[in-house]
Protein backbone atom coordinates (compact mmCIF):
# COMPACT_ATOMS: atom_id res chain seq x y z
CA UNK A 1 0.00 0.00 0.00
CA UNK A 2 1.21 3.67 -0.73
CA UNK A 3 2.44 6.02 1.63
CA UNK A 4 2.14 9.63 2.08
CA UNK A 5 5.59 11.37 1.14
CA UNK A 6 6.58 14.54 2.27
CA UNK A 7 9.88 15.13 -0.11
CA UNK A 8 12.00 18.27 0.55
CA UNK A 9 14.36 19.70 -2.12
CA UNK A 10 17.56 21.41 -1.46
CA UNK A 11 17.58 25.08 -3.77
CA UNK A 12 20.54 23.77 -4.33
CA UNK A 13 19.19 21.05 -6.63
CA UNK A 14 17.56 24.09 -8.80
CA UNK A 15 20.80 25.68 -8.61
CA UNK A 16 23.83 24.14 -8.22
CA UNK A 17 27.51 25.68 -6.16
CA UNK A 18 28.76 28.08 -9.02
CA UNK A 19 26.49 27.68 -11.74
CA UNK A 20 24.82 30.59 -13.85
CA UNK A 21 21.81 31.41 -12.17
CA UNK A 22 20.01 31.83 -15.46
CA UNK A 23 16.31 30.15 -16.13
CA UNK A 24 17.79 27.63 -18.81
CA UNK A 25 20.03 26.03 -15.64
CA UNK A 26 17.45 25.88 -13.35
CA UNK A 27 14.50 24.42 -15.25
CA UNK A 28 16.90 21.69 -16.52
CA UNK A 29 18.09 21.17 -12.99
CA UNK A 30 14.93 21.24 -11.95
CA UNK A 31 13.33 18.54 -15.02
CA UNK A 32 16.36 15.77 -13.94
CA UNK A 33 14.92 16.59 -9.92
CA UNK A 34 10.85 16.16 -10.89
CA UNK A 35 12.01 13.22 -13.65
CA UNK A 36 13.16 11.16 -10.01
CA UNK A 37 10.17 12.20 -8.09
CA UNK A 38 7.60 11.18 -10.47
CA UNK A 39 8.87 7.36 -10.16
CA UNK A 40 7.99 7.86 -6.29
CA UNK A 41 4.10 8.43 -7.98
CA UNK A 42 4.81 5.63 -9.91
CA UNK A 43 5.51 3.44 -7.23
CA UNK A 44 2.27 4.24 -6.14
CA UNK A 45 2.73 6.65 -2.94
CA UNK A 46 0.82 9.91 -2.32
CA UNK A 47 3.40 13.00 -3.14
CA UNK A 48 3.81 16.28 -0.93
CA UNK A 49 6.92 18.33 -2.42
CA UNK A 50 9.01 21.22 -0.68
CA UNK A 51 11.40 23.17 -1.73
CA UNK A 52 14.74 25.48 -0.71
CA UNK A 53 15.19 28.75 -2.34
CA UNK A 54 18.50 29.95 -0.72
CA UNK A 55 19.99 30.85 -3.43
CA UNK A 56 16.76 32.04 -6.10
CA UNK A 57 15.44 34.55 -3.27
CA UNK A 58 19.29 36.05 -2.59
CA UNK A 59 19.61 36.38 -6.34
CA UNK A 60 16.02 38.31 -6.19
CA UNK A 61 16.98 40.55 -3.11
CA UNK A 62 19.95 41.56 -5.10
CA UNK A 63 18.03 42.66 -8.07
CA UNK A 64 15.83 44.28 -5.80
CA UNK A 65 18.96 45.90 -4.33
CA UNK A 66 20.60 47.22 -7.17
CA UNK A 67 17.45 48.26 -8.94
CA UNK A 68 16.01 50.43 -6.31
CA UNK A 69 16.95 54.03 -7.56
CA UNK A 70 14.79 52.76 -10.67
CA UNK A 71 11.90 50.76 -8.96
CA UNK A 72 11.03 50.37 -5.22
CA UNK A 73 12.39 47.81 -3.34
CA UNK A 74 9.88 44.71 -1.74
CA UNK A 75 9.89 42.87 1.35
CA UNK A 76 11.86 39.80 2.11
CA UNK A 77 8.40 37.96 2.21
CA UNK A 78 7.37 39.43 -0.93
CA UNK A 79 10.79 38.13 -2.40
CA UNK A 80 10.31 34.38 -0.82
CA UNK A 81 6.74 34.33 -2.57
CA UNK A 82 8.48 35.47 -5.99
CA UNK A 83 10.69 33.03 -5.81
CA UNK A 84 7.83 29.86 -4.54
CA UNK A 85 6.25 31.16 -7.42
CA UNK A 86 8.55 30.66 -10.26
CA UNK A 87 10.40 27.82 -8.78
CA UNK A 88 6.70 26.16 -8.54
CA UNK A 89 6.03 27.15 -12.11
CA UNK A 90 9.19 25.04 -13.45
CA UNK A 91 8.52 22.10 -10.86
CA UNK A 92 4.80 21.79 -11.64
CA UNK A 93 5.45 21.58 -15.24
CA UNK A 94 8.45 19.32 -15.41
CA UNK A 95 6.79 17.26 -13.15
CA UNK A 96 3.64 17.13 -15.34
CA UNK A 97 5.73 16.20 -18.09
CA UNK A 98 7.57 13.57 -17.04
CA UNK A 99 3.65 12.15 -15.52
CA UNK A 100 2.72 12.47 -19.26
CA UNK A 101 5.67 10.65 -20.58
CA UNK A 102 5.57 8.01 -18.27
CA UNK A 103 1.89 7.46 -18.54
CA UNK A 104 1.32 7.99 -14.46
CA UNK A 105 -2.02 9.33 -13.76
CA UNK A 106 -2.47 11.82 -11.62
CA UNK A 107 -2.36 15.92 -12.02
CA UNK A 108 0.31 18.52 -10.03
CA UNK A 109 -0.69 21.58 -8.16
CA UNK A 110 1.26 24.29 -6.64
CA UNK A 111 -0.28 25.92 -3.70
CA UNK A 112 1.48 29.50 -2.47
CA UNK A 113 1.90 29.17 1.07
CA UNK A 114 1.97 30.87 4.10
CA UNK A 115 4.52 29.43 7.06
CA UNK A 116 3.35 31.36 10.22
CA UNK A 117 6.17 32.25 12.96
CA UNK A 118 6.63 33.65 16.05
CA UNK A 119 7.48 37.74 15.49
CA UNK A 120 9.53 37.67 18.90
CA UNK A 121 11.98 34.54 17.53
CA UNK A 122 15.72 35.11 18.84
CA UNK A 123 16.46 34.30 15.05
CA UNK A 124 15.18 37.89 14.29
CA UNK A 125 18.25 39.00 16.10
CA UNK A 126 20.82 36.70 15.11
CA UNK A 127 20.74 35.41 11.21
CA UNK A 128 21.94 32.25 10.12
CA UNK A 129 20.17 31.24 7.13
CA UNK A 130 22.69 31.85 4.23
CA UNK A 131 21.29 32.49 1.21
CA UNK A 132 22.66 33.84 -2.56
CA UNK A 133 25.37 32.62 -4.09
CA UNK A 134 29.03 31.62 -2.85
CA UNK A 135 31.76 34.49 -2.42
CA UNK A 136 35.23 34.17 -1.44
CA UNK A 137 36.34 35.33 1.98
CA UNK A 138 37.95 38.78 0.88
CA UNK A 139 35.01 39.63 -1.56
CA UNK A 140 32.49 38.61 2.03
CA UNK A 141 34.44 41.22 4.28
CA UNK A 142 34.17 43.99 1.16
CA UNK A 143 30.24 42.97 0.72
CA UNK A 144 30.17 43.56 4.50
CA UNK A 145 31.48 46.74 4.54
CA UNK A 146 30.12 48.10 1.17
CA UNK A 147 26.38 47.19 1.41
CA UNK A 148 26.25 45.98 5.38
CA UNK A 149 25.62 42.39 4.38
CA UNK A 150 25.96 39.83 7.24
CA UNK A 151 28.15 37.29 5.94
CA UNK A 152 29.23 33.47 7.02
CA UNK A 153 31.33 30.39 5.89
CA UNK A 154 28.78 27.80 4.63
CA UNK A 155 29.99 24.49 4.73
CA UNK A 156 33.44 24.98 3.63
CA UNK A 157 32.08 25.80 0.26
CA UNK A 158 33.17 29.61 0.87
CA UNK A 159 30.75 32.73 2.05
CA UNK A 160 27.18 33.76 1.58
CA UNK A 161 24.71 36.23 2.90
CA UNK A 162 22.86 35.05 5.56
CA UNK A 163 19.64 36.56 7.15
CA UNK A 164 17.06 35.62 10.01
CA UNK A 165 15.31 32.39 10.12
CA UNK A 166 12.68 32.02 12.67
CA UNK A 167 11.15 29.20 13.76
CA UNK A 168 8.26 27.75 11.69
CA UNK A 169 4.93 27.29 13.58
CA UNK A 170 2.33 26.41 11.48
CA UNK A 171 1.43 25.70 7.68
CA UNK A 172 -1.34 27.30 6.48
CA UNK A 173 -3.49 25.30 3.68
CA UNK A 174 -3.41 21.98 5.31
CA UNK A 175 -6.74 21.35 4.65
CA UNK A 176 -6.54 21.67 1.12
CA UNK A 177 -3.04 20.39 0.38
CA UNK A 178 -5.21 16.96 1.92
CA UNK A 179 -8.34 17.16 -0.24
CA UNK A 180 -5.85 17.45 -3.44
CA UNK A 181 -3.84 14.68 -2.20
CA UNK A 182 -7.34 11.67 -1.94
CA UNK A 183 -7.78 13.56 -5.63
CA UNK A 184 -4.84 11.59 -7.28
CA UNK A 185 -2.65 15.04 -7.07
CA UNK A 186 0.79 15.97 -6.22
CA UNK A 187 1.33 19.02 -4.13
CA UNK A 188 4.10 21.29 -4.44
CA UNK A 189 3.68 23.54 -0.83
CA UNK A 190 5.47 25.36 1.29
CA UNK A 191 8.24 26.27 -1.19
CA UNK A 192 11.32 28.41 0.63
CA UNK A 193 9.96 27.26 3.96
CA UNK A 194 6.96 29.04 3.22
CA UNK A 195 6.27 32.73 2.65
CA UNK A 196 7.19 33.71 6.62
CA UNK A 197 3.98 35.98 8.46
CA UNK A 198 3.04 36.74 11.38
CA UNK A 199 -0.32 36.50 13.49
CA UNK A 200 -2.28 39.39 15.88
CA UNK A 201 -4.47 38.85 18.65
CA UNK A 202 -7.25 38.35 16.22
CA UNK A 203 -5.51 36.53 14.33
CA UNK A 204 -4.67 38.96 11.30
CA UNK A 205 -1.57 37.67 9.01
CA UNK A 206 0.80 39.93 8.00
CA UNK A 207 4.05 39.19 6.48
CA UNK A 208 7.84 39.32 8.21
CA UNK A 209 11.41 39.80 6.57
CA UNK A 210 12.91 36.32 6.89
CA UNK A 211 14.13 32.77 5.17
CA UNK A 212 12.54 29.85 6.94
CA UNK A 213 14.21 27.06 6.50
CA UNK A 214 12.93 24.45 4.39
CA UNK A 215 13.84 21.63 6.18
CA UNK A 216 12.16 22.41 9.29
CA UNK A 217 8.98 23.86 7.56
CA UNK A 218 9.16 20.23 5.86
CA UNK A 219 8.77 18.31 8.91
CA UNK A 220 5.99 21.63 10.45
CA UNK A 221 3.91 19.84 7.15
CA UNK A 222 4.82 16.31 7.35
CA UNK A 223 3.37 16.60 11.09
CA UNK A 224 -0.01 18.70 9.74
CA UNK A 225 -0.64 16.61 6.66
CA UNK A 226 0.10 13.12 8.47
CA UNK A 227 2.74 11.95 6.08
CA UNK A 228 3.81 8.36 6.93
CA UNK A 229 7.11 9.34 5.90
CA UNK A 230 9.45 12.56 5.59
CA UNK A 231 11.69 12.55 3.35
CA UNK A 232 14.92 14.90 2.90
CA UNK A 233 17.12 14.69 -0.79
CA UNK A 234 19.89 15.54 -0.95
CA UNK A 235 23.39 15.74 -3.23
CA UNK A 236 24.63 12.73 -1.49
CA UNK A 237 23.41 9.29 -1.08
CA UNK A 238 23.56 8.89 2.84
CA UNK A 239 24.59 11.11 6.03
CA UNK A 240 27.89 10.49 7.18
CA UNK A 241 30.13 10.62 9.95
CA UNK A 242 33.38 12.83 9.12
CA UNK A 243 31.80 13.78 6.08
CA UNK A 244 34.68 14.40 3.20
CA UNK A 245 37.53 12.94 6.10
CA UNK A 246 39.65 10.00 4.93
CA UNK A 247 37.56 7.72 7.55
CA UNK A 248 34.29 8.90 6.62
CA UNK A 249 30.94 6.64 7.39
CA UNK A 250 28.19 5.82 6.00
CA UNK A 251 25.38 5.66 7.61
CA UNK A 252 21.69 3.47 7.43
CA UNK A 253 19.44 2.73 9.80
CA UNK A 254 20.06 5.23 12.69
CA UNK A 255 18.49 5.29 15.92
CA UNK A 256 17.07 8.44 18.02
CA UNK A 257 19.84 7.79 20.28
CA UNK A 258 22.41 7.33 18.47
CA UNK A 259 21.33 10.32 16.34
CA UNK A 260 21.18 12.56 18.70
CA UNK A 261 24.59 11.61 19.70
CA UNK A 262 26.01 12.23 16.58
CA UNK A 263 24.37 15.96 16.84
CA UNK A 264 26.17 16.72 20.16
CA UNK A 265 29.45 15.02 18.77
CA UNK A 266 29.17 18.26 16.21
CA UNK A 267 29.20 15.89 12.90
CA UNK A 268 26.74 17.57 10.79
CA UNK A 269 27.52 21.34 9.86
CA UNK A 270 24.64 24.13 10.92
CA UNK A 271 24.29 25.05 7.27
CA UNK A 272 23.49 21.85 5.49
CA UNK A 273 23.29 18.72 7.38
CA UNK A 274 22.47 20.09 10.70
CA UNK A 275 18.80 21.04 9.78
CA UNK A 276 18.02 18.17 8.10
CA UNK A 277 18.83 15.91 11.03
CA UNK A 278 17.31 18.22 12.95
CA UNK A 279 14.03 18.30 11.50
CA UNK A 280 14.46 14.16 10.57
CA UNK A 281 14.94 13.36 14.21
CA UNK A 282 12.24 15.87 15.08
CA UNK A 283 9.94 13.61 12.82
CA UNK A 284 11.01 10.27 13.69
CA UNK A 285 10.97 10.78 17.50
CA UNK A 286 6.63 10.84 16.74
CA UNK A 287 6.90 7.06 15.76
CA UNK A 288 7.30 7.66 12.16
CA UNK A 289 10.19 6.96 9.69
CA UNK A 290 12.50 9.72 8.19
CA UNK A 291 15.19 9.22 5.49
CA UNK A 292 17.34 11.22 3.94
CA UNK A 293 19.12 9.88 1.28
CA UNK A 294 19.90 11.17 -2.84
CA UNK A 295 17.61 12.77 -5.50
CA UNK A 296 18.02 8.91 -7.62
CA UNK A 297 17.70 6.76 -4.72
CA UNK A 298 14.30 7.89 -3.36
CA UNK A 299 12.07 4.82 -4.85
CA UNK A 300 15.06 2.96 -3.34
CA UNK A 301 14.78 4.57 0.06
CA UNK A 302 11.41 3.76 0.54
CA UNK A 303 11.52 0.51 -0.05
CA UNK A 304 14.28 0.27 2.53
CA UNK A 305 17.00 -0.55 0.64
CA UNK A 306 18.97 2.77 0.06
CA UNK A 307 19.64 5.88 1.84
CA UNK A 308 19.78 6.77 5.88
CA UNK A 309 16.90 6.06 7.87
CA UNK A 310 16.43 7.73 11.57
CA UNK A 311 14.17 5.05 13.16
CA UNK A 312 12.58 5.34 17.41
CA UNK A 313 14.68 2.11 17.90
């Protein structure tokens, strides 16, 4: 019997480390990304997809930035919803291709959507969430000085900007994002972590400057939609221990405990891994089963034979 699937894509899958950050790369980066996916329809399991957007809404604020003596600058909200928007557009139609060409019933939706947080997050004060593309250390300390830019190493991969990232509370849409999914549809929701707002007393949205991370809004909607699974891709085919180290490990089936262990132990870097364990132990600590394992081994890593798995016991 299927499952229900929460998959969440790195931005970095749309756009790779130090590639042109025109449409042409993305949309082909994207059609190889929905191309994999579509076999996880195929296999017969219900389909929730997220997506990153670190570097599409950095590449957006700087337009914004160095276009504002001739047009008026937006919001960081009103970037992450530009960017959910056209990342959507190329998912939901390379994914609908690849259903046509594969003869897999079943139609694609995107749904804009709202991630609320909390407007008095610590994160508002301290931002981590690097987004943009890569910069070399002396051209992060002149982007610092010149345009005020908070800067940070990311991953040994070299510098990026990085802004707040607040917690994400709740996914708004749920209901709908279920009714699509008993109607044969795949969802594409909550891209960039969600377009961040804010509630009032009465309740009253209104949007926030931030970049939620995708991750964690990923496991925020595999909790609210009741996905039997959460599952993280990513540019490698397991997690490991000493990532990139001569005595590297792989690892499979991972328990709570021993995951968490691996978290204090400092294996997994704040920018890239650390989230995603984060938000897989998060998930798997409710009973359920999280993986995270590479874009071409997903059908694989369902059926339990490919990728890492963080299990209760």
């Amino acid at each position: 019997m299927g499952k229900r699937v929460v998959i969440a894509l790195g931005g970095n899958a749309i756009l790779r480390p130090n590639q042109e950050a025109t449409f042409e790369n993305q949309l082909k980066n994207v059609e190889i990304s929905t191309d994999s996916i579509s076999n996880v329809k195929k296999a017969g399991h219900q389909v929730i997809i997220t997506h990153g957007n670190g570097p599409q809404v950095g590449n957006i604020l700087r337009q914004n930035e160095e276009a504002k003596d001739v047009v008026p600058q937006l919001p960081l909200d009103a970037l992450s919803a530009q960017s959910q928007g056209f990342i959507g557009y190329m998912m939901e139609q390379s994914l609908k291709n690849a259903l046509t060409e594969k003869e897999i019933s079943g139609n694609v939706v995107t749904l804009l959507t709202e991630t609320e947080v909390d407007a008095n997050d610590t994160a508002f004060n301290n931002p981590t969430k690097p987004i943009g593309v890569f910069y070399t250390e002396e051209e992060a300390k002149q982007l610092e000085q010149e345009k005020g830019w908070n800067m940070a190493e990311d991953a040994g991969r070299g510098y990026r900007r990085v802004v707040a990232s607040p917690q994400p509370q709740k996914i708004h849409g749920v209901s709908s994002i279920k009714a699509l999914l008993e109607n044969d549809t795949v969802v594409i929701s909550t891209g960039g972590g969600g377009i961040p707002v804010v509630a009032d007393e009465k309740g009253l949205l209104k949007g926030i400057e931030a970049v939620i991370d995708k991750d964690l809004s990923g496991l925020r909607l595999a909790e609210q939609v009741d996905a039997d699974v959460f599952m993280i891709l990513t540019d490698v085919s397991n997690v490991y221990l000493n990532y990139g180290k001569p005595d590297q490990k792989k690892l499979e089936t991972v328990t709570l405990d021993e995951a968490n262990q691996y978290v204090t132990e400092g294996h997994f870097a704040a920018g890239s891994m650390g989230p995603k364990m984060e938000a897989a132990i998060a998930f798997a600590a409710q009973g359920k089963e999280a993986i995270i394992c590479s874009l071409e081994n997903a059908v694989d890593a369902l059926a339990g034979t490919s990728g890492t798995r963080i299990v209760a016991k």
